[in-house]
C-alpha atoms as a PDB file:
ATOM      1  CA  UNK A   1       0.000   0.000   0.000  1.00  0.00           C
ATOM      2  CA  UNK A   2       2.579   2.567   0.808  1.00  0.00           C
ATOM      3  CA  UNK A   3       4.664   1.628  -2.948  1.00  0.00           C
ATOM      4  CA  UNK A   4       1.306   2.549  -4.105  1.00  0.00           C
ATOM      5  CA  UNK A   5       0.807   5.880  -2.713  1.00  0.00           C
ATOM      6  CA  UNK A   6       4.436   6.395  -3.217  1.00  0.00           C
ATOM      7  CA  UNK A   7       3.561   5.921  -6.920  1.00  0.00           C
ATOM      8  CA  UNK A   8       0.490   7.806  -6.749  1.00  0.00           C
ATOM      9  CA  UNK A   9       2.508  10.690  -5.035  1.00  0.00           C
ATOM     10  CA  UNK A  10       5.434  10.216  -7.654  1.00  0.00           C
ATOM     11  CA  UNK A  11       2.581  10.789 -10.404  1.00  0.00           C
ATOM     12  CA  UNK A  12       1.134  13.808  -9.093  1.00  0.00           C
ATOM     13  CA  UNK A  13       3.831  15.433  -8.528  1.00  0.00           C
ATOM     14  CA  UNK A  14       5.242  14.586 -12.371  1.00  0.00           C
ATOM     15  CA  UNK A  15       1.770  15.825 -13.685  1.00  0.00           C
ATOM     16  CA  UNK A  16       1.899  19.382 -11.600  1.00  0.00           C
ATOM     17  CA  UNK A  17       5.626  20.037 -12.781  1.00  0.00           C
ATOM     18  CA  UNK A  18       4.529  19.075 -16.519  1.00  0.00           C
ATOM     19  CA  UNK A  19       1.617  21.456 -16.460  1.00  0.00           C
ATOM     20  CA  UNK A  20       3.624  24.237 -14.896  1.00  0.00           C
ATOM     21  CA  UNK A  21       5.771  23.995 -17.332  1.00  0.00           C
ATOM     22  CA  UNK A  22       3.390  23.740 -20.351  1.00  0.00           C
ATOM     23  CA  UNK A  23       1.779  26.686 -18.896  1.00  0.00           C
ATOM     24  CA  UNK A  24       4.910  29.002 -18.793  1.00  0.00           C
ATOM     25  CA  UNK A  25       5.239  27.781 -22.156  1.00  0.00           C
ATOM     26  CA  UNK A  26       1.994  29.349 -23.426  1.00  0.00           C
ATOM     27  CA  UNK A  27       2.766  32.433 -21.669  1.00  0.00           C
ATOM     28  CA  UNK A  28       5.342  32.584 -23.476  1.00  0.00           C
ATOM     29  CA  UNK A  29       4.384  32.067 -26.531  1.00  0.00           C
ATOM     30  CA  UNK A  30       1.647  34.623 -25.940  1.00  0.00           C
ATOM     31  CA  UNK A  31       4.490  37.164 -25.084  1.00  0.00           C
ATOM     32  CA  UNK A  32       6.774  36.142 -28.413  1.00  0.00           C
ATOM     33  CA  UNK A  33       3.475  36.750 -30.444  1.00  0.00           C
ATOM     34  CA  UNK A  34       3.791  40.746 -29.242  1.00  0.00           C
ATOM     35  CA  UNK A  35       7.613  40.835 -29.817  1.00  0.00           C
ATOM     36  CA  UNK A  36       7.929  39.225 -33.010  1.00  0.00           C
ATOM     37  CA  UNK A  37       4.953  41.691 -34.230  1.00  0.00           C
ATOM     38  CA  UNK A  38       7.175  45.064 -32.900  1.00  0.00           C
ATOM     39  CA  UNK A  39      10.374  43.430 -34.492  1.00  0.00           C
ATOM     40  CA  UNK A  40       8.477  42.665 -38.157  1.00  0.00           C
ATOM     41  CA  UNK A  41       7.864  46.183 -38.146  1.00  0.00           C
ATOM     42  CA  UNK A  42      11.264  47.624 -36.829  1.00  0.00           C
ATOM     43  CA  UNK A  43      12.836  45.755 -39.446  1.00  0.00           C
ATOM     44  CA  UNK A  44      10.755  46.882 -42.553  1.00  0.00           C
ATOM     45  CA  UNK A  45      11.701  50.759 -40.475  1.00  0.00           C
ATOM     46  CA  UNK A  46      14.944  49.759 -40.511  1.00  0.00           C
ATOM     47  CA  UNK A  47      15.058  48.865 -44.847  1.00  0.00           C
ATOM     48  CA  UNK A  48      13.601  51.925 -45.140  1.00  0.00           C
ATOM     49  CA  UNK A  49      16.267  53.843 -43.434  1.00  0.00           C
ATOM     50  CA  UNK A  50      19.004  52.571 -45.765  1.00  0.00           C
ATOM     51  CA  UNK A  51      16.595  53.226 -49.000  1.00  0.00           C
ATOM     52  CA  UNK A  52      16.027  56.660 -48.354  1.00  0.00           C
ATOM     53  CA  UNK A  53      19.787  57.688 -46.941  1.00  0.00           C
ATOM     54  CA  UNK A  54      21.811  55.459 -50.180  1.00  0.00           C
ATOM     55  CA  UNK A  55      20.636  58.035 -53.102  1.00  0.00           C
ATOM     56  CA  UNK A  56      21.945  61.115 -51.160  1.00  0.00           C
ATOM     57  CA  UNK A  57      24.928  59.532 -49.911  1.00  0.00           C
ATOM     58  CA  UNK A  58      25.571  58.483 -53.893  1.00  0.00           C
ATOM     59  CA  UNK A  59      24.986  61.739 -55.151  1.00  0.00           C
ATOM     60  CA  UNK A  60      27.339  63.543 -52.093  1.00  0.00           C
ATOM     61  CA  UNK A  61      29.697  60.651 -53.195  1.00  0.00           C
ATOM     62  CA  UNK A  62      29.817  61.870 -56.670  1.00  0.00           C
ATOM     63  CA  UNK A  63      31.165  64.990 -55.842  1.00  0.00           C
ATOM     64  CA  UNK A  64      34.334  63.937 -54.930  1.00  0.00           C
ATOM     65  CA  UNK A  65      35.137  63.498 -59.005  1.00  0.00           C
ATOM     66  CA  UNK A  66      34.196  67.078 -59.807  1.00  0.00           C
ATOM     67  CA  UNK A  67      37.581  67.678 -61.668  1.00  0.00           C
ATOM     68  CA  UNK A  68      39.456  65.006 -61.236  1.00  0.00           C
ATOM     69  CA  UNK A  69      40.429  62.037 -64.158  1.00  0.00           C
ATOM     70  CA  UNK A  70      41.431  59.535 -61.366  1.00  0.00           C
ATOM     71  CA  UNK A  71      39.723  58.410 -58.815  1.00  0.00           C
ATOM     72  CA  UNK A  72      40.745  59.930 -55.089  1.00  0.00           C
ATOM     73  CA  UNK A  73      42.965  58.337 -52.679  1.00  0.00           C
ATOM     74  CA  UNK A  74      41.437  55.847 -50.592  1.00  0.00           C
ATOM     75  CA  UNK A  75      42.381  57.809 -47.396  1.00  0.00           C
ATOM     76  CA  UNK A  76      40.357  60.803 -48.899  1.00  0.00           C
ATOM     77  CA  UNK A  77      37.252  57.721 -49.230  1.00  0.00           C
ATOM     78  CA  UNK A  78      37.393  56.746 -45.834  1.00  0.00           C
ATOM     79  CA  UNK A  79      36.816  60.423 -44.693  1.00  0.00           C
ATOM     80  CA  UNK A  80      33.864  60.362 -47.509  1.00  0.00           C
ATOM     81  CA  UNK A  81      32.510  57.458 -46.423  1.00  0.00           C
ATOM     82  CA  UNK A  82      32.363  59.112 -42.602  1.00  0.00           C
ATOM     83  CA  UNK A  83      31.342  62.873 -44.118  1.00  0.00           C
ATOM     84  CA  UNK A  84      28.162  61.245 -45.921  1.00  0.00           C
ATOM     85  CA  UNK A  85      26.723  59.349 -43.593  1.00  0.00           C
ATOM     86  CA  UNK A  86      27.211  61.683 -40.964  1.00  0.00           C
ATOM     87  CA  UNK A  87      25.044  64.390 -43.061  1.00  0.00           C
ATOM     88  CA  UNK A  88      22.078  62.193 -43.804  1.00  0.00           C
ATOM     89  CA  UNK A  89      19.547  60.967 -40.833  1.00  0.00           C
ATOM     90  CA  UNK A  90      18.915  58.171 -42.301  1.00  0.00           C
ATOM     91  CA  UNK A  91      21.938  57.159 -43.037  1.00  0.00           C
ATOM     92  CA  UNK A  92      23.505  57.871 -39.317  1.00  0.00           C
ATOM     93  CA  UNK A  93      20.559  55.793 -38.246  1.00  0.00           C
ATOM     94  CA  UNK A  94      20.782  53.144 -40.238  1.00  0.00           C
ATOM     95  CA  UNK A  95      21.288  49.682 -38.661  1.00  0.00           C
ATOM     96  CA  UNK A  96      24.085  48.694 -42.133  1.00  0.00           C
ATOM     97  CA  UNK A  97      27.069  46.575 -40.805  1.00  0.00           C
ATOM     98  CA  UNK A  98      28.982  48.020 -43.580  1.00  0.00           C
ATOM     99  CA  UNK A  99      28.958  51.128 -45.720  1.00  0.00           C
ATOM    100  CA  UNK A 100      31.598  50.707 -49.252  1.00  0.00           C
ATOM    101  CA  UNK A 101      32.635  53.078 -51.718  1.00  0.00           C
ATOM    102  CA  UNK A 102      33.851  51.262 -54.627  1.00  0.00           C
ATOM    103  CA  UNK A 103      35.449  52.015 -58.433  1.00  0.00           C
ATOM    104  CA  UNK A 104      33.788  51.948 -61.926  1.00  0.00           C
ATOM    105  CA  UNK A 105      34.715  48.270 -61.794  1.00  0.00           C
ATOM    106  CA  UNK A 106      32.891  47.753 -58.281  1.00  0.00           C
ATOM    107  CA  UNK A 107      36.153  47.505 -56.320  1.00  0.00           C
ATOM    108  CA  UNK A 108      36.323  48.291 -53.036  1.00  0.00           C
ATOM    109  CA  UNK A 109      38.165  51.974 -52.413  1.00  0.00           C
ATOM    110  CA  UNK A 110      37.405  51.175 -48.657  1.00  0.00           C
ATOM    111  CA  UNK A 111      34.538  50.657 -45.851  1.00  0.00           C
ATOM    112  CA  UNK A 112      33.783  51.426 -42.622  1.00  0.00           C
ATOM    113  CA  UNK A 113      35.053  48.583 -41.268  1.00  0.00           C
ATOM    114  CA  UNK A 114      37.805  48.804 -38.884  1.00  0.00           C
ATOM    115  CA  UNK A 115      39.731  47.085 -39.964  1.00  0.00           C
ATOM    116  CA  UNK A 116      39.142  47.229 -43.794  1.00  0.00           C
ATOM    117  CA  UNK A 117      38.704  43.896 -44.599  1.00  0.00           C
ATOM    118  CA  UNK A 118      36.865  45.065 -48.069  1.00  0.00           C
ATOM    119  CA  UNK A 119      38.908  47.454 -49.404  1.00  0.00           C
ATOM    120  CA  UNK A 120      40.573  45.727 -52.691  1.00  0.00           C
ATOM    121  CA  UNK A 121      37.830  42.947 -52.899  1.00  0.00           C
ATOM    122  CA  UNK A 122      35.097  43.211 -55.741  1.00  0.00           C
ATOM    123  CA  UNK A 123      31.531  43.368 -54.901  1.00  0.00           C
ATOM    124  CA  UNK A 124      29.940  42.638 -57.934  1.00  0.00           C
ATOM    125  CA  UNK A 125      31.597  39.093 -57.882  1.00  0.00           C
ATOM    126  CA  UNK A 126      29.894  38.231 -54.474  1.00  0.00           C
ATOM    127  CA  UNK A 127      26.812  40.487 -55.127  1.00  0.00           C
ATOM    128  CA  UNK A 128      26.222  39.764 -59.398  1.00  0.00           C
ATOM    129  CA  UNK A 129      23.177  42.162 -59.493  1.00  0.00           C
ATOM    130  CA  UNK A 130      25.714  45.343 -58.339  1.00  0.00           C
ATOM    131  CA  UNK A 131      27.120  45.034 -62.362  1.00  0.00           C
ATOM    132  CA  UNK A 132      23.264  46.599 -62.665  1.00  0.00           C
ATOM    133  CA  UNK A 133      24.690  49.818 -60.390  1.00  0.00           C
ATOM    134  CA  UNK A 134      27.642  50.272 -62.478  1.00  0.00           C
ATOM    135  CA  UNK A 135      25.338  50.796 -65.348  1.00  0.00           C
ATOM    136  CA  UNK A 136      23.188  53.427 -63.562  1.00  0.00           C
ATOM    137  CA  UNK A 137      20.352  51.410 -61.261  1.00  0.00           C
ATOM    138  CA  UNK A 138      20.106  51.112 -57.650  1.00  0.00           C
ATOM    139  CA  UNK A 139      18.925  47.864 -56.420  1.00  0.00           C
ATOM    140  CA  UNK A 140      18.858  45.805 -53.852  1.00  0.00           C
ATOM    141  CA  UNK A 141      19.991  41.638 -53.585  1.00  0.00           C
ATOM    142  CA  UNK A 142      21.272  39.225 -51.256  1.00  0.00           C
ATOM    143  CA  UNK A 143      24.059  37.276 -51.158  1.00  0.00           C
ATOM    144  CA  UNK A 144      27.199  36.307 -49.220  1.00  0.00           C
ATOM    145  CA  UNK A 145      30.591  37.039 -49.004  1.00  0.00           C
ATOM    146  CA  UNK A 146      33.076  35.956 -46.186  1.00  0.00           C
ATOM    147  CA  UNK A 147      34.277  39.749 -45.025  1.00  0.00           C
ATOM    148  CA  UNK A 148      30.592  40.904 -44.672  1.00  0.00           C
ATOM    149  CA  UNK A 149      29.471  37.589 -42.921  1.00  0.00           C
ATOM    150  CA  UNK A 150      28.468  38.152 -39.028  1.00  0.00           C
ATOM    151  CA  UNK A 151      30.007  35.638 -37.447  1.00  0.00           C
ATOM    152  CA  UNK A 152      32.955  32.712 -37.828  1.00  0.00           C
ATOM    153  CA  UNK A 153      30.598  29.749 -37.183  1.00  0.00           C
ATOM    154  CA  UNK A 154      27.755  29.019 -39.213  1.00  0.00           C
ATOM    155  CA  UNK A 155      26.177  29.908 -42.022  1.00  0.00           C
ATOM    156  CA  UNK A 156      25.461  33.692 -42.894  1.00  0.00           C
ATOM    157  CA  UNK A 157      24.034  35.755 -46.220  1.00  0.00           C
ATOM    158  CA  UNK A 158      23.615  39.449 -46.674  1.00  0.00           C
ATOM    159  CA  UNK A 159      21.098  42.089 -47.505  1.00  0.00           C
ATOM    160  CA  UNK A 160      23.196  44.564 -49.685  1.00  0.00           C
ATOM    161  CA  UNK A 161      21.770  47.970 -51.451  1.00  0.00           C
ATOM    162  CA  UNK A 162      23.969  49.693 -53.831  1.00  0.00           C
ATOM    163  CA  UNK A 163      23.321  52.933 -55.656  1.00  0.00           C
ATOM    164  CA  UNK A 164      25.454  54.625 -58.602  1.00  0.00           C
ATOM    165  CA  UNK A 165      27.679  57.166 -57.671  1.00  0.00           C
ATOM    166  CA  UNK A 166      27.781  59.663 -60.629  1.00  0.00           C
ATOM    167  CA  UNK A 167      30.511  62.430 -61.414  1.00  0.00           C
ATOM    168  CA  UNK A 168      29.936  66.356 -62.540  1.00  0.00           C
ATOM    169  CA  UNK A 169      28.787  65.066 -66.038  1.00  0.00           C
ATOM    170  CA  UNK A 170      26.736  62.143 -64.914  1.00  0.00           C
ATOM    171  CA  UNK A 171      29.197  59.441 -66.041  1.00  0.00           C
ATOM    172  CA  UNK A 172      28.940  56.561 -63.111  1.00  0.00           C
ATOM    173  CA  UNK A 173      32.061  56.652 -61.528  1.00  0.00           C
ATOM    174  CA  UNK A 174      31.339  53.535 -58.765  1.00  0.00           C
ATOM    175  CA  UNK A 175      29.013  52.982 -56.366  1.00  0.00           C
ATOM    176  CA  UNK A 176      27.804  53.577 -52.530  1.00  0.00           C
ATOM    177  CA  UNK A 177      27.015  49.889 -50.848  1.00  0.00           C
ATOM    178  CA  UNK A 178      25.485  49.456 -47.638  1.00  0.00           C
ATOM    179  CA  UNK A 179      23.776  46.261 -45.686  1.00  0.00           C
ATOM    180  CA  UNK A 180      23.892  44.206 -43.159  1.00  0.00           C
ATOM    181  CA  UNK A 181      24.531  40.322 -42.383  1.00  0.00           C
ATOM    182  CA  UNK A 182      21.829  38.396 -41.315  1.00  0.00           C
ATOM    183  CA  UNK A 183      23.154  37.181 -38.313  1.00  0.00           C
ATOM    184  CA  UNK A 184      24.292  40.656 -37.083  1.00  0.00           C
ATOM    185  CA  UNK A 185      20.512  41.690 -37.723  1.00  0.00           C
ATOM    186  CA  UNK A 186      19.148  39.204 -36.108  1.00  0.00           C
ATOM    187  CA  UNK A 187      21.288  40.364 -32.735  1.00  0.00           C
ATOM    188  CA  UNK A 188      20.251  43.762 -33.392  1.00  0.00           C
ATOM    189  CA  UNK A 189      16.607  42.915 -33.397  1.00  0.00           C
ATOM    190  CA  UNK A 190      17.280  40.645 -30.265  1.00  0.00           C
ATOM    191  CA  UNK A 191      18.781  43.973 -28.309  1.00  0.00           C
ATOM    192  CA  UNK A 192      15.702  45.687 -29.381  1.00  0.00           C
ATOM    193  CA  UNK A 193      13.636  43.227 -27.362  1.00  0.00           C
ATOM    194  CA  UNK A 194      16.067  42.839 -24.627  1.00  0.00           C
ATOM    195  CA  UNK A 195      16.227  46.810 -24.247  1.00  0.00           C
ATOM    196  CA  UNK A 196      12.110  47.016 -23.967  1.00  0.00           C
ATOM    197  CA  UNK A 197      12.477  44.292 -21.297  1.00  0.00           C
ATOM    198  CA  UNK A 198      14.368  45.863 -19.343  1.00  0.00           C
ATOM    199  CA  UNK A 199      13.290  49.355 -19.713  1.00  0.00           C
ATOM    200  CA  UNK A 200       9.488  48.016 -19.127  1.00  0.00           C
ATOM    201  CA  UNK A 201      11.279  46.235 -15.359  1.00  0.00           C
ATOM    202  CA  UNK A 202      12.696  49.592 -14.610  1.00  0.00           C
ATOM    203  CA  UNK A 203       9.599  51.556 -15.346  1.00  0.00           C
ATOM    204  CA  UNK A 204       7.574  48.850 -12.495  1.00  0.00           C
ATOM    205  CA  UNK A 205      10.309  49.388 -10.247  1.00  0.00           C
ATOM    206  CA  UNK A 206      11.843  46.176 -10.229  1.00  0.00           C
ATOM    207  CA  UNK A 207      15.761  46.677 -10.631  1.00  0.00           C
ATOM    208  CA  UNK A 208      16.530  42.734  -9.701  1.00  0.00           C
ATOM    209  CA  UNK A 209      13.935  41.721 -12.223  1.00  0.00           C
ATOM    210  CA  UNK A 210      14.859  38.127 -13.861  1.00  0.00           C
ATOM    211  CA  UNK A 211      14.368  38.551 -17.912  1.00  0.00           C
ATOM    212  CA  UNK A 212      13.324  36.038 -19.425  1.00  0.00           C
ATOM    213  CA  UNK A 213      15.434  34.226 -22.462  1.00  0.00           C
ATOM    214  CA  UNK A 214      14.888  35.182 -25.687  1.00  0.00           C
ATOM    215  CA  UNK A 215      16.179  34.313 -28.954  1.00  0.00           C
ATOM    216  CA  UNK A 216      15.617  36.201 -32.496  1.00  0.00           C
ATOM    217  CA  UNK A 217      16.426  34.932 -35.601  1.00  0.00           C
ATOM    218  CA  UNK A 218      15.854  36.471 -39.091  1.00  0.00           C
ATOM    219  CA  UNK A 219      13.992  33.703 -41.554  1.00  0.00           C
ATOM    220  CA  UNK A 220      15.126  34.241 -44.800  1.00  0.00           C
ATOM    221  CA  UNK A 221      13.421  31.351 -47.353  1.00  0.00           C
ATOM    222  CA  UNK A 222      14.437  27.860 -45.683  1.00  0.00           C
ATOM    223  CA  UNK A 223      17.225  29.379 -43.532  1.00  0.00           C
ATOM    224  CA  UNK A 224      16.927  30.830 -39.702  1.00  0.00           C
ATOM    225  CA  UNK A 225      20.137  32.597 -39.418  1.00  0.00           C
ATOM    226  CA  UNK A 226      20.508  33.847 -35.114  1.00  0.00           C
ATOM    227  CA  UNK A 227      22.524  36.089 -33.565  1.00  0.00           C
ATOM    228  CA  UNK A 228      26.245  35.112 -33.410  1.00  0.00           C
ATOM    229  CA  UNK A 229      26.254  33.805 -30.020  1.00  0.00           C
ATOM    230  CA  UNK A 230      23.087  31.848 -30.652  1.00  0.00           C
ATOM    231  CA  UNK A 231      23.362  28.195 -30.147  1.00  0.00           C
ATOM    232  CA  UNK A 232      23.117  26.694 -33.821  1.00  0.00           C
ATOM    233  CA  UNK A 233      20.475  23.856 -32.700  1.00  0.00           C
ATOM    234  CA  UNK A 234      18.600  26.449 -32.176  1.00  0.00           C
ATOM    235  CA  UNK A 235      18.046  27.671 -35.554  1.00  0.00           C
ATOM    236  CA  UNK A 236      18.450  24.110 -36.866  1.00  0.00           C
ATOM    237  CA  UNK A 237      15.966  23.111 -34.982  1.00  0.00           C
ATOM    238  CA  UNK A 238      13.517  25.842 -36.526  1.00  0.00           C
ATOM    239  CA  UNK A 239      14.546  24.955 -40.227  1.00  0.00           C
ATOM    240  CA  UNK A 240      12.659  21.418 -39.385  1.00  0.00           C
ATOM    241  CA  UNK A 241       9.517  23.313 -38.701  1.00  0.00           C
ATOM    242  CA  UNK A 242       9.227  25.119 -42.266  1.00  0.00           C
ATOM    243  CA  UNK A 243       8.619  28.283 -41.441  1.00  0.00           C
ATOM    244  CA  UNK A 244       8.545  29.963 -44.757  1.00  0.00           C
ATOM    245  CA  UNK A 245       4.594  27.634 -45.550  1.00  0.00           C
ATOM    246  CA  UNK A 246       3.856  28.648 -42.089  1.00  0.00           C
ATOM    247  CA  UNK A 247       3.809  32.867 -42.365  1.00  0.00           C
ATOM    248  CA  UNK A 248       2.690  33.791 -45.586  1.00  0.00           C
ATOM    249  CA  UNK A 249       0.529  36.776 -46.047  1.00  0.00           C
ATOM    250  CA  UNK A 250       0.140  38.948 -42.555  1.00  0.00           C
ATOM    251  CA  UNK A 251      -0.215  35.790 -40.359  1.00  0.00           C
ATOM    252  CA  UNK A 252       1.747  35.166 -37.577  1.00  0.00           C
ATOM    253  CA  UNK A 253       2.654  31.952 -36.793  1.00  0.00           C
ATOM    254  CA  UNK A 254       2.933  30.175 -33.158  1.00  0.00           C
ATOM    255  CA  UNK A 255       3.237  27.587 -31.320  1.00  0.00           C
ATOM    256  CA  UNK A 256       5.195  25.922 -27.975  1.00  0.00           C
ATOM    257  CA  UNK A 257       8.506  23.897 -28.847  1.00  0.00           C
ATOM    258  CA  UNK A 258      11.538  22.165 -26.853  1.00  0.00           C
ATOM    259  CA  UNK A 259      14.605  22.045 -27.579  1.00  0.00           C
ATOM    260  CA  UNK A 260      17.376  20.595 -25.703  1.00  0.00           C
ATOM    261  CA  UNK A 261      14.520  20.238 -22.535  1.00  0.00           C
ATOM    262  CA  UNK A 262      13.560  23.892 -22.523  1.00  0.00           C
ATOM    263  CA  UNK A 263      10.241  24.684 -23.371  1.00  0.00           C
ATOM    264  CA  UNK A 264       9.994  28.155 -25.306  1.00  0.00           C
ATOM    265  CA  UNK A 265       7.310  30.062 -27.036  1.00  0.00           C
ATOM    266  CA  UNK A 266       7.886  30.296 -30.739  1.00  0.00           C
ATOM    267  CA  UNK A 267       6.228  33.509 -32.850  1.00  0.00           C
ATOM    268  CA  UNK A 268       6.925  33.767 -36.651  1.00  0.00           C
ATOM    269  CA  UNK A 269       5.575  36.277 -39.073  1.00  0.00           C
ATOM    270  CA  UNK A 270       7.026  37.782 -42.602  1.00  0.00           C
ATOM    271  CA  UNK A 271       9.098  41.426 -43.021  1.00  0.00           C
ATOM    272  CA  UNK A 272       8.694  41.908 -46.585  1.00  0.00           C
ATOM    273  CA  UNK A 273      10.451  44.890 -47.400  1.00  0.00           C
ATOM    274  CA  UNK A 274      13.922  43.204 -47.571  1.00  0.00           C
ATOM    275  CA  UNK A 275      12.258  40.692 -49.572  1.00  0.00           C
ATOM    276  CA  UNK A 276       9.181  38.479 -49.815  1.00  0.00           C
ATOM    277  CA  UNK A 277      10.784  35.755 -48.095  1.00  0.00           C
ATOM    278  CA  UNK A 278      12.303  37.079 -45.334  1.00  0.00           C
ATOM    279  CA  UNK A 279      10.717  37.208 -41.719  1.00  0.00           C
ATOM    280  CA  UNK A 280      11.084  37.163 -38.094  1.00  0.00           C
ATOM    281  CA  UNK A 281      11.390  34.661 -35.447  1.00  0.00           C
ATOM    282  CA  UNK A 282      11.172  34.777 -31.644  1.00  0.00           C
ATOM    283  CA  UNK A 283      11.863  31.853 -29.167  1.00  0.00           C
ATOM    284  CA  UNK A 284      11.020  33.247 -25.286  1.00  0.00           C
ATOM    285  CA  UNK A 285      11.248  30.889 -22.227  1.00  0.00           C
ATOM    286  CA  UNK A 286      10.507  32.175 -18.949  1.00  0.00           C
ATOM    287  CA  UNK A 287      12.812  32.320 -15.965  1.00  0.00           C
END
């Protein structure tokens, strides 16, 4: 008799721990629903930032030929690189990993990197679609390239603009680059959240609040690409779920998940303006 209450004790005890945690679970899937709806629009904000800030950085760019057969030194484009961006909201605003000024040939005069890992590579043969800015277009493409790439481990792409960068007589003289990895985006939109978490425990006047965890990852057609310090099962385990069928049109997508014996909520919905297949994910556990 006392095995089975023992038994009985063991089994009521295992069902109260599983629904507490199923129940944090939902909560917290509840909660990644809101953040993964603030960070679908932050992103679109952030495209927007970079489209509006690359044509007037071009044209300021293109100044810079007035008189002159050769191109300037590359010192003098480093400084042009810093003078543009720092005249142009957008443009200080803009969330870019790396600004480039480049040739007629699409070579890399130098970046804003520190240190100049770009300078002397060519973009158009990572990025094909930039041969379109040396012949007078501005677009926009994806792609990846080892000295852009956010992180050592793991897979990474970009999401590169370019627009021309025309001299005195409207010849096109090179072109003004700017984007971002996705990796490094994704840990930018995963600050974001981080910074309203805390800011909202600060507000209640809890200064030894516990936050809970939260991952973001940037969905971009099969591949969930995390922040650099994200563990990868993490975003391997969300390529298994298809999450490009799941968010098409506005919807957002949820649903509980464990991985490695943590139970997290999962929100997924699409950020179209750096293309139709790209979205956002949130995982959230609470503490």
């Amino acid at each position: 008799m006392w095995r089975a209450f023992a038994s009985l004790g063991l089994a009521s005890l295992f069902a109260t721990v599983t629904f507490a945690c199923t129940d944090s679970a939902k909560t917290s899937e509840t909660k990644a629903v809101a953040h993964v709806e603030r960070l679908a629009k932050l992103a679109d904000e952030d495209v927007e930032e970079v489209r509006r800030g690359l044509p007037h950085g071009a044209k300021s760019l293109g100044t810079f030929w007035d008189g002159k057969k050769d191109l300037v030194e590359p010192s003098q484009a480093r400084r042009a690189l810093e003078s543009v961006r720092d005249e142009d909201r957008d443009l200080a605003m803009a969330k870019s990993t790396f600004f480039a000024f480049t040739d007629e040939k699409g070579i890399v005069l130098r970046s804003d990197q520190e240190p100049d890992l770009l300078a002397g590579k060519s973009l158009v043969a990572s990025y094909p679609a930039m041969t379109k800015v040396l012949a007078g277009e501005a677009i926009e493409t994806r792609g990846s390239m080892s000295e852009t790439a956010g992180s050592r481990t793991g897979t990474d792409e970009q999401w590169v603009a370019a627009a021309p960068v025309r001299d005195g007589q409207g010849t096109v003289r090179g072109l003004y680059a700017s984007g971002w990895s996705m990796r490094r985006f994704a840990y930018h939109l995963e600050e974001a959240i981080k910074h309203d978490l805390t800011t909202d425990a600060l507000r209640a006047g809890d200064k030894h609040v516990k936050l809970p965890l939260v991952y973001v990852f940037v969905l971009a057609g099969a591949k969930v690409y995390g922040a650099p310090v994200t563990p990868l099962v993490n975003s391997e385990t969300l390529e298994k779920l298809d999450l490009a069928s799941k968010t098409t049109g506005d919807a957002t997508f949820h649903q509980t998940i464990e991985i490695t014996g943590r139970g997290f909520g999962l929100a997924a919905r699409r950020a179209t303006h750096m293309g139709a297949d790209i979205g956002v994910v949130v995982l959230r556990s609470e503490t």
